[in-house]
C-alpha atoms as a PDB file:
ATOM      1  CA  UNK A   1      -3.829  16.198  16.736  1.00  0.00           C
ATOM      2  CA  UNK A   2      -3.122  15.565  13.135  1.00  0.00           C
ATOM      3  CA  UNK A   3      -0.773  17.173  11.150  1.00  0.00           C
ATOM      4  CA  UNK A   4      -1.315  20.006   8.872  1.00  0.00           C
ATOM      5  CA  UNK A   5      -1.202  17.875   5.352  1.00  0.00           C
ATOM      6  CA  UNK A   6      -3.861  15.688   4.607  1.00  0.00           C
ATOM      7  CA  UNK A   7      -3.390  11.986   5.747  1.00  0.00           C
ATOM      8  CA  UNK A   8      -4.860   8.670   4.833  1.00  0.00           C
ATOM      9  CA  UNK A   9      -4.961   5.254   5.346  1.00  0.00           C
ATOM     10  CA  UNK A  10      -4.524   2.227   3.200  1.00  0.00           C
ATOM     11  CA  UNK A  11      -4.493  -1.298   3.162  1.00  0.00           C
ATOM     12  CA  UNK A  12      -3.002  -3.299   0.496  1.00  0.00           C
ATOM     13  CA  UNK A  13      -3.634  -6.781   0.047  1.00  0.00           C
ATOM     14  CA  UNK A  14      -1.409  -8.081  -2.793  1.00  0.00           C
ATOM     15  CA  UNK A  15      -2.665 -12.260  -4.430  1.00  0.00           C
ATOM     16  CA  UNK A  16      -0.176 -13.210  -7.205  1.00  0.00           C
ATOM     17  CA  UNK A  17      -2.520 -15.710  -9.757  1.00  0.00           C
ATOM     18  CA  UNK A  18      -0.843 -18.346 -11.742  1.00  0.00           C
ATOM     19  CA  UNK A  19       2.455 -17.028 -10.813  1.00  0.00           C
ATOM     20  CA  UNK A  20       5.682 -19.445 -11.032  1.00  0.00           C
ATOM     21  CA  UNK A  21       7.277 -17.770  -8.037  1.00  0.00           C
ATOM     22  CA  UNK A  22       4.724 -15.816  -5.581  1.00  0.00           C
ATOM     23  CA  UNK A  23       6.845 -15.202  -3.182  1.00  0.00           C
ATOM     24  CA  UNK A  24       9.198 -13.195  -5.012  1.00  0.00           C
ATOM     25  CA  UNK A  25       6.106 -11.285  -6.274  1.00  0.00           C
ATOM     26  CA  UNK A  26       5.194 -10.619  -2.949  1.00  0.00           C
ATOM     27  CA  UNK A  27       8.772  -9.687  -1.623  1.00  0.00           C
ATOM     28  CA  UNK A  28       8.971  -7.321  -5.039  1.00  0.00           C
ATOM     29  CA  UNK A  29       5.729  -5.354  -3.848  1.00  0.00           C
ATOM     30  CA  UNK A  30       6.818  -5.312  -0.239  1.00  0.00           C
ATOM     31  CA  UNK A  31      10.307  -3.419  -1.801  1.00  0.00           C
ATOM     32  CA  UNK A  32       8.277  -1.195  -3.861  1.00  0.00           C
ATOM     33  CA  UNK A  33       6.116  -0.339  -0.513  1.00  0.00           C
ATOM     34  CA  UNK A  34       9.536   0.084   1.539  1.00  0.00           C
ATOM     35  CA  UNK A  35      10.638   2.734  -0.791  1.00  0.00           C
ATOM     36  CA  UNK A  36       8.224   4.862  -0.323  1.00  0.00           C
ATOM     37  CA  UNK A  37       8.370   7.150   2.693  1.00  0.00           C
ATOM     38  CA  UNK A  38       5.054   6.542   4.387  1.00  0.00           C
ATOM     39  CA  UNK A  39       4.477   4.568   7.510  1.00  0.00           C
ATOM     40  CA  UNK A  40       3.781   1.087   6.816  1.00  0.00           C
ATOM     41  CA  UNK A  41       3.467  -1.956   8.725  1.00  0.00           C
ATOM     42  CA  UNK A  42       3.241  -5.209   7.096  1.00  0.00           C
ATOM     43  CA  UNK A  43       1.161  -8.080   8.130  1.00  0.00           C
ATOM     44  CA  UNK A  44       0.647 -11.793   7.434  1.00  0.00           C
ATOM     45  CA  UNK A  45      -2.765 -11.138   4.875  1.00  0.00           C
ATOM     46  CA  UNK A  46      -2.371  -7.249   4.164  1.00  0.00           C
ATOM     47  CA  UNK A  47      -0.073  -4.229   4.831  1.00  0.00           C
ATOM     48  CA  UNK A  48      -1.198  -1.442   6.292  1.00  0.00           C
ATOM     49  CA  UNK A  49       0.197   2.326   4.969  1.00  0.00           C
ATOM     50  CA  UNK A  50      -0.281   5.992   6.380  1.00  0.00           C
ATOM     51  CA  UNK A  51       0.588   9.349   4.774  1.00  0.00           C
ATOM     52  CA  UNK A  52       0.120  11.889   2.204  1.00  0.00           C
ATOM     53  CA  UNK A  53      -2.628  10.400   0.363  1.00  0.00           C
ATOM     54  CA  UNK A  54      -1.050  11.731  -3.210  1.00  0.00           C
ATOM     55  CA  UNK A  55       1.809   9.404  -2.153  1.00  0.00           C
ATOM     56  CA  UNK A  56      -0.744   6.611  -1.145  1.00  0.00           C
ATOM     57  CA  UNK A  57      -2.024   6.923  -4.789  1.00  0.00           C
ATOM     58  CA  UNK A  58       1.207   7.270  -6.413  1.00  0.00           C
ATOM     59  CA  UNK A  59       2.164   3.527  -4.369  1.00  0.00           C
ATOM     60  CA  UNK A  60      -0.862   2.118  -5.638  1.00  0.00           C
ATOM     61  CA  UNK A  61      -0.150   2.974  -8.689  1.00  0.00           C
ATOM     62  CA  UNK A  62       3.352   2.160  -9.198  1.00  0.00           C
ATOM     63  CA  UNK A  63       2.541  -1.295  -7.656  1.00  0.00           C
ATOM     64  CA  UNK A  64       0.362  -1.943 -10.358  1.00  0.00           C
ATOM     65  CA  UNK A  65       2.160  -0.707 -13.034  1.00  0.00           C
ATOM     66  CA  UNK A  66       5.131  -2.646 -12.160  1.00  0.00           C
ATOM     67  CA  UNK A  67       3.654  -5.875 -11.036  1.00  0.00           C
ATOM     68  CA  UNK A  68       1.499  -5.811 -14.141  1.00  0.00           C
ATOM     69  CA  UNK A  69       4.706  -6.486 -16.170  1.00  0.00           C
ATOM     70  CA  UNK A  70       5.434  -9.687 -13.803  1.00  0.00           C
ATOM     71  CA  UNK A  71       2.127 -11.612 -13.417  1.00  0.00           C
ATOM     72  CA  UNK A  72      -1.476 -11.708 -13.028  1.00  0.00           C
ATOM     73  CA  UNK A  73      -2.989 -10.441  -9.513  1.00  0.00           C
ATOM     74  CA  UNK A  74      -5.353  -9.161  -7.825  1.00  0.00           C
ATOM     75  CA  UNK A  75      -5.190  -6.242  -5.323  1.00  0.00           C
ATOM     76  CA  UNK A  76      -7.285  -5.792  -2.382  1.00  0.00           C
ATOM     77  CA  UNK A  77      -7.417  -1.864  -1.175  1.00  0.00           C
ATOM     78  CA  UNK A  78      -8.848  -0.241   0.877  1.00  0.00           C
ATOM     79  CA  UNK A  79      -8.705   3.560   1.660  1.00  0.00           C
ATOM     80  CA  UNK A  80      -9.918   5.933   4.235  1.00  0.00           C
ATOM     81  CA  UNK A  81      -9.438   9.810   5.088  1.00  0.00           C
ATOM     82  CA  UNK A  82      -9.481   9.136   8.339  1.00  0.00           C
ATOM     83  CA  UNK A  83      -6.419   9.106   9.300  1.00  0.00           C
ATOM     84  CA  UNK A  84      -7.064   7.564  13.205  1.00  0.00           C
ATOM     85  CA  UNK A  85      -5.739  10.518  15.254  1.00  0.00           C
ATOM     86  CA  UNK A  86      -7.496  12.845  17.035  1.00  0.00           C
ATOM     87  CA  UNK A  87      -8.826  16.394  15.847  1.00  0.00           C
ATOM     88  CA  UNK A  88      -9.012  19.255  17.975  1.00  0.00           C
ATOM     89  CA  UNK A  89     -12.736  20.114  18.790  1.00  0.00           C
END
């Protein structure tokens, strides 16, 4: 059963390009990610997210904003509203 608020599901796949230190790009966007109170799990190519999808698109957002003032990237997303539990029939 899924809870009353409207969830989604993301995944982020973050590519620094031309960046003198990508792994602190990538560490910076997994922080910004962690702060956020939404169920994440992070893999080796992408992270996975689940929540409030307002919250989803406020993430999204504030990843780009910030990042934007680092280095040059591109962003993979994807974004469903299926959330992957079941609904009562």
């Amino acid at each position: 059963m899924c809870p009353m608020e409207k969830i989604a599901s993301c995944e982020i796949s973050f590519i620094p390009i031309m960046s003198k230190d990508y792994i602190s790009d990538i560490k910076k966007v997994l922080e910004i990610i962690k702060s956020y109170n939404l169920e994440h799990n992070i893999g080796i190519l992408s992270t996975t997210i689940r929540g409030n999808k307002d919250d989803i698109l406020k993430l999204i957002k504030n990843i780009y904003n910030t990042m934007d003032e680092i280095c040059s990237f591109t962003m993979d997303i994807k974004i469903s509203n299926i959330c992957g539990c079941e609904k009562d029939n």
